[in-house]
Protein backbone atom coordinates (compact mmCIF):
# COMPACT_ATOMS: atom_id res chain seq x y z
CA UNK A 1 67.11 107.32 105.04
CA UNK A 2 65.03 103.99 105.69
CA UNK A 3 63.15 101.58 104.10
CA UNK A 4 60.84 98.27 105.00
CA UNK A 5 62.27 95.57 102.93
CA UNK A 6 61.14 91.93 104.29
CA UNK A 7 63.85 90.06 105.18
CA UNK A 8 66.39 88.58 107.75
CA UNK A 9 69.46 89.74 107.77
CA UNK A 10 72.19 86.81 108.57
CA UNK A 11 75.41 88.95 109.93
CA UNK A 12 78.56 86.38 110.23
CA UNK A 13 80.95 86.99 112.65
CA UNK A 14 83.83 84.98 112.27
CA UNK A 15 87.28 85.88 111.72
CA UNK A 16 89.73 86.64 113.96
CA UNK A 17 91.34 89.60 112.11
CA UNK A 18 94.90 88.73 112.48
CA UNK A 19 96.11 91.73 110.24
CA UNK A 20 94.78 94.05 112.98
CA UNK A 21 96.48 92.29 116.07
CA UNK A 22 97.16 93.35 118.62
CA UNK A 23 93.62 95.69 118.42
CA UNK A 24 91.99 92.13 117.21
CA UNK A 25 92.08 89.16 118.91
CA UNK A 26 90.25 86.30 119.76
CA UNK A 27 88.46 87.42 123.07
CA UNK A 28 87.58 90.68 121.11
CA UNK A 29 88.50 90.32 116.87
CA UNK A 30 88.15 93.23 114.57
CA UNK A 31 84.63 93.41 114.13
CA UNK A 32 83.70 93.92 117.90
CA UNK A 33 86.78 96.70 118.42
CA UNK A 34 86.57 100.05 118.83
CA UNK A 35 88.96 100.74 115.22
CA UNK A 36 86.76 103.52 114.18
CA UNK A 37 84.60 106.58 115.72
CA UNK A 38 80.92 105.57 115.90
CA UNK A 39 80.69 102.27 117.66
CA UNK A 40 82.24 99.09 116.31
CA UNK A 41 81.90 97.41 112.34
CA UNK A 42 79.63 95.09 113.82
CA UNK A 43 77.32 97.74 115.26
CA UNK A 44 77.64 99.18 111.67
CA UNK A 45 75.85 96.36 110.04
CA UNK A 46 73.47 96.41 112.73
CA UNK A 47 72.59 99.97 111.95
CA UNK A 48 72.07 98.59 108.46
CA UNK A 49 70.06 96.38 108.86
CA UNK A 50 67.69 98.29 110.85
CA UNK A 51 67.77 101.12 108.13
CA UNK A 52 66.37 98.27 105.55
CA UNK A 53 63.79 97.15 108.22
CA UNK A 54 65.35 94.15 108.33
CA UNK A 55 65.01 91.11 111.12
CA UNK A 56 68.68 90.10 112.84
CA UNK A 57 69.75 86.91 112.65
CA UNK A 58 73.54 87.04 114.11
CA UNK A 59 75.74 83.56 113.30
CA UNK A 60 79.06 83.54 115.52
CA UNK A 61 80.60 81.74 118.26
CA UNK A 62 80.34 81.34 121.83
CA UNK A 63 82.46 84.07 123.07
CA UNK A 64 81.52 86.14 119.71
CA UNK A 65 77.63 85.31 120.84
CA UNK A 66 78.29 87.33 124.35
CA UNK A 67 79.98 90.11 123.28
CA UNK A 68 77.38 90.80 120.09
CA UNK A 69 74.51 90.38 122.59
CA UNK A 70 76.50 93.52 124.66
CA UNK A 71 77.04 95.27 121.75
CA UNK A 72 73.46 94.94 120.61
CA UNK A 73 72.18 95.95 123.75
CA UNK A 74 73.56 99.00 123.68
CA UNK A 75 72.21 100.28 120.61
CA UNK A 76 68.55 98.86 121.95
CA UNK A 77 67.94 95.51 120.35
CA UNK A 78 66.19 93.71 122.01
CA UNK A 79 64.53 90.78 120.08
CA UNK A 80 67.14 89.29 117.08
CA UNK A 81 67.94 85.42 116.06
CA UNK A 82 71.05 83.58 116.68
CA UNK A 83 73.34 80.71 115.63
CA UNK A 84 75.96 79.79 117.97
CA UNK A 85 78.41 77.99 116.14
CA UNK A 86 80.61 75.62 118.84
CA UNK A 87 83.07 74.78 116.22
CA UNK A 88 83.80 77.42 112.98
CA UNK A 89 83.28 75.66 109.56
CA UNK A 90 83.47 78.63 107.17
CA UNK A 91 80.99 80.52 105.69
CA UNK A 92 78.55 78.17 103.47
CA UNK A 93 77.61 76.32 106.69
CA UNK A 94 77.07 78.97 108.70
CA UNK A 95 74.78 80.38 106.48
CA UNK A 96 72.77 77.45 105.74
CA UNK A 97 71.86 76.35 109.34
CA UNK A 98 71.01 79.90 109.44
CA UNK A 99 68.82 79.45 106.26
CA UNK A 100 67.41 75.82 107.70
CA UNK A 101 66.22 78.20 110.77
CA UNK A 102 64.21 80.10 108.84
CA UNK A 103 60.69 79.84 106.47
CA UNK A 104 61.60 78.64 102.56
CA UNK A 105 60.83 81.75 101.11
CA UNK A 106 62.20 84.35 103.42
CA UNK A 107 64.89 86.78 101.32
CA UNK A 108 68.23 86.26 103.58
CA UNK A 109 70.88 89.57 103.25
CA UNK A 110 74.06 88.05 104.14
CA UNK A 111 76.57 90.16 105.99
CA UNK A 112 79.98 90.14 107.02
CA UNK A 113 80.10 91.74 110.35
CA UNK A 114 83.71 93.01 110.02
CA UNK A 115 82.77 95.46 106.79
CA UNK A 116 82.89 99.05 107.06
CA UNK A 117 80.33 100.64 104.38
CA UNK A 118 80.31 104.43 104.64
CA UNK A 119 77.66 105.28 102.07
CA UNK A 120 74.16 104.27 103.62
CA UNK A 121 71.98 105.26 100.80
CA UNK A 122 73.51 103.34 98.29
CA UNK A 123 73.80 100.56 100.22
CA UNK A 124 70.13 101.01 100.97
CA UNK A 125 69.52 100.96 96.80
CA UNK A 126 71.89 98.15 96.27
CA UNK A 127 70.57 95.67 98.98
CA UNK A 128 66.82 96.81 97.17
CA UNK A 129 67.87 95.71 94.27
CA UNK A 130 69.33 92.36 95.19
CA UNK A 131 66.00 91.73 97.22
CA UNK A 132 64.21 92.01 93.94
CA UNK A 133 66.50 89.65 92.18
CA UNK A 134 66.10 87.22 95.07
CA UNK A 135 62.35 87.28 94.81
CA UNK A 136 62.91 86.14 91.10
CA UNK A 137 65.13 83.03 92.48
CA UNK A 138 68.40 84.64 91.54
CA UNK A 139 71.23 84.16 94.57
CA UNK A 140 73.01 87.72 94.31
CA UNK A 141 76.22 88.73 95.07
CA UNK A 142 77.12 92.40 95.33
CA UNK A 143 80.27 93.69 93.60
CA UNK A 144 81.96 97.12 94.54
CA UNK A 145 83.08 99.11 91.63
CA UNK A 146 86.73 98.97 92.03
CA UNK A 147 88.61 102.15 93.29
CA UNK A 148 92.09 101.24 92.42
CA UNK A 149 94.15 98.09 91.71
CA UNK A 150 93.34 95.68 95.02
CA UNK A 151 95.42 92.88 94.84
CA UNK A 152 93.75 91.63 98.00
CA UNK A 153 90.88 90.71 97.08
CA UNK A 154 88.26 88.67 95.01
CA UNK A 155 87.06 90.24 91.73
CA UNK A 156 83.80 89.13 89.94
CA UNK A 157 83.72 89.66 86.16
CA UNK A 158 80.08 91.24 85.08
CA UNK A 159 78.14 92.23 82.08
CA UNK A 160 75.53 94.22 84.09
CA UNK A 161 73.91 91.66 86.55
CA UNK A 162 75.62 88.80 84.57
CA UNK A 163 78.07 87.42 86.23
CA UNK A 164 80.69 85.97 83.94
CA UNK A 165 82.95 84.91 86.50
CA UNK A 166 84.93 84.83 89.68
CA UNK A 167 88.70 85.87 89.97
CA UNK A 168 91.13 84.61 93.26
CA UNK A 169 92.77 87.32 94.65
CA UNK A 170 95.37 88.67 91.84
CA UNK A 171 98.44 89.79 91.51
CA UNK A 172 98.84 94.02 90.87
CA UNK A 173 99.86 93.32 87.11
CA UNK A 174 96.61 91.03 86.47
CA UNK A 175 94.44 93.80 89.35
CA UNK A 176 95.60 96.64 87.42
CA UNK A 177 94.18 94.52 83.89
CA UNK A 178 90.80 94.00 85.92
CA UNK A 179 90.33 97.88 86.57
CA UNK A 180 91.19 99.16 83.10
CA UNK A 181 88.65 96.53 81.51
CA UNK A 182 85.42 98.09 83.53
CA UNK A 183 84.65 94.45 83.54
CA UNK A 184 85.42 93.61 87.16
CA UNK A 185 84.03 94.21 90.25
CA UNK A 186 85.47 93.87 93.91
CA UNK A 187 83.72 91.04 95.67
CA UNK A 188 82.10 92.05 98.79
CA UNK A 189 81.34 88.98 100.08
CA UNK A 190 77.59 89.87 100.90
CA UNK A 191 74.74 88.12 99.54
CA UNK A 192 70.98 87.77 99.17
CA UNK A 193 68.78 84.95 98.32
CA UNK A 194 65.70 83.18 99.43
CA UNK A 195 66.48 80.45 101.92
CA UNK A 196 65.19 77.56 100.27
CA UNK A 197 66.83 78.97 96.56
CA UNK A 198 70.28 78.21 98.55
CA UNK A 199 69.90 75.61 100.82
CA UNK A 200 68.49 73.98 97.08
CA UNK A 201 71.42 75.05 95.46
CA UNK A 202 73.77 73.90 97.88
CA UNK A 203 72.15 70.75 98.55
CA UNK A 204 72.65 70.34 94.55
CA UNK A 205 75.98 71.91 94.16
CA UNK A 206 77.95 70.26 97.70
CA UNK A 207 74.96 67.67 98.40
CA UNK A 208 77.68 66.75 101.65
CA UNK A 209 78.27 70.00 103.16
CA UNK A 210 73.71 69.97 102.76
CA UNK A 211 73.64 66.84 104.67
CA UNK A 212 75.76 67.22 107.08
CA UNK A 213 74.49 70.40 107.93
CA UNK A 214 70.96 69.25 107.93
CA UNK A 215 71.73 66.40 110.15
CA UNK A 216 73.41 69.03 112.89
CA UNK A 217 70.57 71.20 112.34
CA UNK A 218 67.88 68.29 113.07
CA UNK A 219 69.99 66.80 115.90
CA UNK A 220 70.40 70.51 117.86
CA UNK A 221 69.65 69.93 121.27
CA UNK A 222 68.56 73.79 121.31
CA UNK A 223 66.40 75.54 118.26
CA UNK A 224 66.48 79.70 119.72
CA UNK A 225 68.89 79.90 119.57
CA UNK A 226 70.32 77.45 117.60
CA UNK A 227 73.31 75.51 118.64
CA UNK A 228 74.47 72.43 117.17
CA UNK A 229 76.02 69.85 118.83
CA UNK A 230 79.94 70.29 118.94
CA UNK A 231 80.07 66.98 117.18
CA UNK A 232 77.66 67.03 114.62
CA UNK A 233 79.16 71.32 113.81
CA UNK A 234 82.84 69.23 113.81
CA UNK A 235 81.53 66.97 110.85
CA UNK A 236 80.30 69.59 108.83
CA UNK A 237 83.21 70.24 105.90
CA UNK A 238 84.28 73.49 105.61
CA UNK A 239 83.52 75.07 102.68
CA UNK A 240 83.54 78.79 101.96
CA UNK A 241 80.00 79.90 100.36
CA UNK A 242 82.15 81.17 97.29
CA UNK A 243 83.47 77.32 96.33
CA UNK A 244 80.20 75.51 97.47
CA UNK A 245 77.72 77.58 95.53
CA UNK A 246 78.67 80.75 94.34
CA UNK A 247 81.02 79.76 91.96
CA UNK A 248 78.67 76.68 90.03
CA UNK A 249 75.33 78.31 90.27
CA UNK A 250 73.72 79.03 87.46
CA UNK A 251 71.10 81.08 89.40
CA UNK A 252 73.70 84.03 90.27
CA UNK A 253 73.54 87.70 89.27
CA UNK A 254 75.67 90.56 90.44
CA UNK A 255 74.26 93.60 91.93
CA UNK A 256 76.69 96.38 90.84
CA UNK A 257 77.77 98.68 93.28
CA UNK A 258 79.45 102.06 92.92
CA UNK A 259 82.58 103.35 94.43
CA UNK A 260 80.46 105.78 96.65
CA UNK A 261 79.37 103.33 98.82
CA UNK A 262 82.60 103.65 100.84
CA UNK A 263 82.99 99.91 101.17
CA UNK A 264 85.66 98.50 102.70
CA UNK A 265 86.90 95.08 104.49
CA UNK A 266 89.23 96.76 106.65
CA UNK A 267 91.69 93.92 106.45
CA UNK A 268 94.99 95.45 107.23
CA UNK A 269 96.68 99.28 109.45
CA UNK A 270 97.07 100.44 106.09
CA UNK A 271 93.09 100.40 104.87
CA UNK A 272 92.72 101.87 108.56
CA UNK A 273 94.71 104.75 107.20
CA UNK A 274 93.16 105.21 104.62
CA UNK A 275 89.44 105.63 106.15
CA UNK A 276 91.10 107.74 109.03
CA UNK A 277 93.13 109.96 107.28
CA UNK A 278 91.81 110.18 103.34
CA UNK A 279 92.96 113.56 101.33
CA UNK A 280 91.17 116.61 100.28
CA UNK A 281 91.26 117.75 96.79
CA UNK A 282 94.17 120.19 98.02
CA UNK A 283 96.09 117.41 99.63
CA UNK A 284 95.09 118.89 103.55
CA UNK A 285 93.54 117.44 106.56
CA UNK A 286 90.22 116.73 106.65
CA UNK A 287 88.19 115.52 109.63
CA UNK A 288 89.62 112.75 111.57
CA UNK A 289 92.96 113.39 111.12
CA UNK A 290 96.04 115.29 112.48
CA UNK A 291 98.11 117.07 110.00
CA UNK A 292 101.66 118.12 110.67
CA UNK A 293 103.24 121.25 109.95
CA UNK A 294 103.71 121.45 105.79
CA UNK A 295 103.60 117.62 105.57
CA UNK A 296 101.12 114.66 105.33
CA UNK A 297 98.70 113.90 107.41
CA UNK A 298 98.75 111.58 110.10
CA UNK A 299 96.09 109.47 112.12
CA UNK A 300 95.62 109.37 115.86
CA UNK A 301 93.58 107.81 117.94
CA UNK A 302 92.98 107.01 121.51
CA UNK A 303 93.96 108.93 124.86
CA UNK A 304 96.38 110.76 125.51
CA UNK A 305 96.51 112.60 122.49
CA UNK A 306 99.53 111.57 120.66
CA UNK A 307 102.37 114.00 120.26
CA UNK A 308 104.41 114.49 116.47
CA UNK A 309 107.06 116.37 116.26
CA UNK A 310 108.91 116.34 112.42
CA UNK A 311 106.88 113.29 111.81
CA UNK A 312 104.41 112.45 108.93
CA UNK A 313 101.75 110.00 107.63
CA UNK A 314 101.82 107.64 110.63
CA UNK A 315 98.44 106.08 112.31
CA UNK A 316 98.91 105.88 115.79
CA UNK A 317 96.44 104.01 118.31
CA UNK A 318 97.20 104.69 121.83
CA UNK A 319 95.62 103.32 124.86
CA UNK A 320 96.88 105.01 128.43
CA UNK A 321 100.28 106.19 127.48
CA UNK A 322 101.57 109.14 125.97
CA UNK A 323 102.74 108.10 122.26
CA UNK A 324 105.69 110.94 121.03
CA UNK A 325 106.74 110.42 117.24
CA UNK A 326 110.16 112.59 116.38
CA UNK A 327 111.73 112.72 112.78
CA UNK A 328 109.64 109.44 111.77
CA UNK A 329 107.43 109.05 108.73
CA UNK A 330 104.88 106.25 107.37
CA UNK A 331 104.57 104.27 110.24
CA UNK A 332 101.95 102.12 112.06
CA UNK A 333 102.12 102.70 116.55
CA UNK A 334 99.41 100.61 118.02
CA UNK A 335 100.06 100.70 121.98
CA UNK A 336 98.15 98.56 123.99
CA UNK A 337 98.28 97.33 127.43
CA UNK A 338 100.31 94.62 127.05
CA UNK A 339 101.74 95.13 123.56
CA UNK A 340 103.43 97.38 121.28
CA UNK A 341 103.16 96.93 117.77
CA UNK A 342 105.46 98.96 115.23
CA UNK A 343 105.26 98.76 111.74
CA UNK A 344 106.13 100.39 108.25
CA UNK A 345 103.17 101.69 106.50
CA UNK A 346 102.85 99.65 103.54
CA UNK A 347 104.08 96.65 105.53
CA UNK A 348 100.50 96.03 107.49
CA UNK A 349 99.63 93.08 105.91
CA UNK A 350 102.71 91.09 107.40
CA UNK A 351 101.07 91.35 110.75
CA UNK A 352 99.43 88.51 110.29
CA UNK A 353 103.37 86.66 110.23
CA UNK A 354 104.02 88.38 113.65
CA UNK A 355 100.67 86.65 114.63
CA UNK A 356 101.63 83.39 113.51
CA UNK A 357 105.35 83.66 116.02
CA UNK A 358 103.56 84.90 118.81
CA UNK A 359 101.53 81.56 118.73
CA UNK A 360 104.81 79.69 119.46
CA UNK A 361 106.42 82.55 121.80
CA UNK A 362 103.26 84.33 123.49
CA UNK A 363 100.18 82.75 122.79
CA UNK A 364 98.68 84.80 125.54
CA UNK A 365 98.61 87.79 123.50
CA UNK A 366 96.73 86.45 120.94
């Protein structure tokens, strides 16, 4: 399915994906891996943006710039726009140096590049929809109807397209509350607007973060692509686009978004599990998973195939050696080169602390 929608789409690319070490890291985060069959999440919202007819505008840093420009190549494209950001200073002013490159009144689809959206058509509907609203001068946000209680991540209260209001991540009493209410949407963190409508907005709403960003976009001692000068990038604050604009705006709607769309931040092993190795109706295996003699599934990827004996619902990457699971159950085996990771299923999200004392002990491996 495709449609011609004008617009640019602005992909970000920062992150470093810490939850998904040692598969993410710096030289090669989340959004550039190979996590999933199909080419990487990045090469997703490529694809996306191609289906919508869309321009590419790709905002990321200097080692993130050479690996999307491989990574683009291979799936053909040729002729995109770039920001190359020499120092990260969070999403708002990323996207507005992005905006500053680009004509007043050109609708911008914002983008994380480290999403994983299974359902193409609705995404298709929903991004037509927020194009609409953008025409009108609305800056959209798109909210995903929530599938269970997610306690990590940002909800967005709505009536319809009127947003009401915007929720840090909660705690599972207060998510649970959210998803019984039909009030509250998951916050995707993608957006759409004409440029000038948020550059406006944010010149109104963080007339500093405007400025300074203005300044390093005027003072850029290269325009295509655009690179600011380390210094000038350094003085920037750094803002996320939620607190500079999002969140004060009176020009915001919310493009609902159902279920189906298969969205997904990927953000820890255990959502990894959960696209690899999702249940049937009769609790078997379905494609993309390994299922184990009268038990639960489990997840392998990689070369050599994995071998399980008596062991159930574990995801196991591996990466040049054989990986052999006996007796186990519910864990995480990511085997790398030059690490090993092992983890309890359910646990994923404390990867990020095992991150944080390799930095002190190994740095190398990060």
């Amino acid at each position: 399915m495709s449609q011609t929608i004008s617009l640019t789409t602005i992909i970000l690319c920062g992150g470093a994906g810490t939850r998904l070490w040692p598969l993410s890291r710096k030289a090669l985060p989340k959004q550039f891996a190979a996590l999933l069959p199909g080419g990487s999440l990045f090469q997703g919202a490529v694809r996306r943006a191609l289906a919508l007819g869309s321009r590419v505008m790709v905002a990321a840093n200097e080692g993130q710039s050479s690996v999307s420009a491989e990574q683009l190549a291979a799936l053909g494209v040729r002729e995109y726009g770039s920001m190359v950001e020499p120092v990260g200073r969070n999403t708002a002013p990323a996207i507005a140096l992005a905006c500053m490159a680009l004509d007043p009144g050109e609708v911008v689809l914002v983008a994380p590049s480290d999403h994983l959206i299974r359902g193409l058509p609705e995404y298709l509907a929903a991004a037509t929809r927020g194009t609409e609203l953008a025409k009108q001068g609305r800056i959209v946000t798109f909210g995903i109807a929530p599938a269970y209680a997610e306690t990590g991540y940002g909800y967005i209260e709505a009536d319809g397209e009127a947003v009401r209001s915007f929720k840090e991540k909660p705690d599972a009493e207060t998510a649970a509350r959210y998803v019984a209410s039909g009030r509250y949407y998951w916050n995707s963190g993608m957006f759409c607007f004409m440029a000038g409508t948020f550059l406006s907005e944010l010149e109104r709403y963080a007339p500093e973060v405007y400025a300074a960003c203005k300044a390093a976009y005027e003072r850029a001692p290269e325009k295509a692509p655009l690179r600011p000068a380390a210094e000038d990038m350094a003085a920037i604050p750094s803002i996320s686009v939620d607190y500079a604009v999002m969140e004060k705006s009176g020009l915001v709607s919310c493009v609902p978004c159902p279920s189906s769309m298969g969205w997904s931040d990927l953000g820890s092993y255990d959502a990894l599990y959960g696209e690899l190795c999702p249940q049937n109706g009769d609790g078997g295996s379905v494609e993309g998973q390994r299922s184990d003699s009268g038990g639960q599934s489990s997840a392998c990827v990689g070369s050599p195939e994995p071998v399980l004996v008596a062991s159930n619902g574990s995801l196991v990457y591996a990466s040049g050696r054989r990986v052999v699971l006996v007796g186990v159950e519910d864990l995480v085996v990511v085997d790398t080169p030059d690490a090993l990771l092992v983890a309890r299923r359910g646990d994923t999200q404390s990867v990020k602390d095992a991150v944080e004392a390799l930095k002190a002990l190994d740095p190398g491996l990060l």
